[in-house]
Protein backbone atom coordinates (compact mmCIF):
# COMPACT_ATOMS: atom_id res chain seq x y z
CA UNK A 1 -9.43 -23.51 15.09
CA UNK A 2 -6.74 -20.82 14.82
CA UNK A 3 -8.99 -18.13 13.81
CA UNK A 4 -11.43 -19.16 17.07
CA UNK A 5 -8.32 -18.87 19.14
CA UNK A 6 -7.66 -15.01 17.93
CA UNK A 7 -11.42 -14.55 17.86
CA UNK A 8 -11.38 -15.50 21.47
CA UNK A 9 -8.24 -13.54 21.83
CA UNK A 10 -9.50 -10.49 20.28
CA UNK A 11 -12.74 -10.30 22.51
CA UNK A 12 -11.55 -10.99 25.87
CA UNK A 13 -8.42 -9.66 25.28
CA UNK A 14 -5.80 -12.14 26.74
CA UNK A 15 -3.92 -15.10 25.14
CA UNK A 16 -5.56 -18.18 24.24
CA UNK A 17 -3.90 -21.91 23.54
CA UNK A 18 -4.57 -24.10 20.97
CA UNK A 19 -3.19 -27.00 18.97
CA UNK A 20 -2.22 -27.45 15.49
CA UNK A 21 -3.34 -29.81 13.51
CA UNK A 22 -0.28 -31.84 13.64
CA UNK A 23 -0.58 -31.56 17.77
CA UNK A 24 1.91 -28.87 18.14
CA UNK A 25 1.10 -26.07 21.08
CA UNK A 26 0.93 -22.85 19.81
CA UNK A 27 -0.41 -19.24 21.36
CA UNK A 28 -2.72 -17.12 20.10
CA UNK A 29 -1.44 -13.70 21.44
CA UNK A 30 -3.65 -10.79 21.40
CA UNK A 31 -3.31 -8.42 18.35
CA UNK A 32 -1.40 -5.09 18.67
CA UNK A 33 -3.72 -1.95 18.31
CA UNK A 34 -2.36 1.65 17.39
CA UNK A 35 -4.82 4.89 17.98
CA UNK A 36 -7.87 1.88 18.18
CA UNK A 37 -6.65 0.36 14.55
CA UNK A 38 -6.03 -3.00 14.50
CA UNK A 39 -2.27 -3.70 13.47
CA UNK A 40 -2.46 -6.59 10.77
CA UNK A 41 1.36 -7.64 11.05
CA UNK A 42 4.06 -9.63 12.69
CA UNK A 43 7.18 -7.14 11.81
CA UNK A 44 7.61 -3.37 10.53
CA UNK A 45 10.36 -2.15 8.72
CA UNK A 46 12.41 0.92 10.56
CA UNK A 47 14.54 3.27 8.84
CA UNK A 48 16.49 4.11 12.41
CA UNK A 49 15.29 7.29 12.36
CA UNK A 50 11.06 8.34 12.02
CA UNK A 51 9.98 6.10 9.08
CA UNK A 52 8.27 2.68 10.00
CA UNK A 53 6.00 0.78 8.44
CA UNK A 54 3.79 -2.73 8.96
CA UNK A 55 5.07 -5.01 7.44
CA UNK A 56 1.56 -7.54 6.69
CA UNK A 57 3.52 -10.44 5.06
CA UNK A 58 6.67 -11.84 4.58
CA UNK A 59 6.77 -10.62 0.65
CA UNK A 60 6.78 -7.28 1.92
CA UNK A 61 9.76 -8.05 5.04
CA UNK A 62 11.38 -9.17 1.60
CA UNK A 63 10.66 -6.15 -0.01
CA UNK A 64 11.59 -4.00 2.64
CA UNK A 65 15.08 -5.60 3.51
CA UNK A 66 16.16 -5.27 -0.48
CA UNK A 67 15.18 -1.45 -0.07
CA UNK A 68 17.29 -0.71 2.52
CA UNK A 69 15.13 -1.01 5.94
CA UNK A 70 15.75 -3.16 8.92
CA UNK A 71 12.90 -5.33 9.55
CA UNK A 72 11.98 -5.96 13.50
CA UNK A 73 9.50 -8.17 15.31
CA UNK A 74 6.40 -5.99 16.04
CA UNK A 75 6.44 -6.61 19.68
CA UNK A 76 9.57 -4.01 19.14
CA UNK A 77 7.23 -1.40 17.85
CA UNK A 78 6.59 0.47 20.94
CA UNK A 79 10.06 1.22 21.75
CA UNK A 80 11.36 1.91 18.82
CA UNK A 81 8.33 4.67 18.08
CA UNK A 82 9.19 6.14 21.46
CA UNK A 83 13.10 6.64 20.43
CA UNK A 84 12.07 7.72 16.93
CA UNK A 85 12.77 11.71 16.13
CA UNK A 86 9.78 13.74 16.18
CA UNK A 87 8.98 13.55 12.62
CA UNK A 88 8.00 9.71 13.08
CA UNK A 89 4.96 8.03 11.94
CA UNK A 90 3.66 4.73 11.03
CA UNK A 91 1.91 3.35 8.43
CA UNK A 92 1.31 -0.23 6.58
CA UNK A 93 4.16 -0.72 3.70
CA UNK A 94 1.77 -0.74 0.79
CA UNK A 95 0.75 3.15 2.53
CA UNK A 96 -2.72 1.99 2.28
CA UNK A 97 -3.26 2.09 6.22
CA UNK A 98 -2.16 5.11 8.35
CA UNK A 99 -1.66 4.58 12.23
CA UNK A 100 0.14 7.53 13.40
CA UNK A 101 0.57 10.78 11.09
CA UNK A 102 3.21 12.75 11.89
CA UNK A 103 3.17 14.73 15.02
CA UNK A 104 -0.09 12.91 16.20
CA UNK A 105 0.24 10.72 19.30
CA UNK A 106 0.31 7.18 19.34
CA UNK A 107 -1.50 5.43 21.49
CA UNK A 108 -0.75 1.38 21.78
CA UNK A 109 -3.05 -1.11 23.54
């Protein structure tokens, strides 16, 4: 049921209820894009500065934290890419994905 909720989500582009299996309420919000890529991730980790990166599960927030970065919600992500230094870009942890290189625009929807 969860994944009909985002699939309903993801195609008409609003946020869609639906209940757990245990009866619990939950929303399914609609999923951050970056320059039309899909952002697979509930946090990225920030160095402060220009470096951030998706964090896609919580083995990488772990992995981040140890390492040094602060690890922030991803509805954060737009601000803190707007006050990052010019150098910024973003890209998954693993640096399989890349959403902004650096000096390219980003573009969030």
């Amino acid at each position: 049921m969860k994944q009909l909720a985002q699939a309903l989500a993801d195609t008409f582009g609003a946020t869609v209820g639906y209940t757990t299996a245990t009866g619990a309420r939950e929303r399914a919000e609609p999923r951050m894009k970056i320059n039309g890529m899909e952002v697979n991730g509930a946090s990225y980790a920030y160095d402060g500065c220009h470096k951030i990166y998706i964090c896609e599960n919580k083995e990488e927030e772990a992995e981040a934290k140890a390492t040094g970065y602060t690890v922030h919600p991803i509805k954060t992500l737009r601000s803190a890419y707007s006050s990052s230094c010019s150098l910024r870009f973003i890209s998954n942890w693993a640096l399989s994905r890349m959403y902004v290189e650096q000096f390219e625009d980003a573009v969030f929807s």
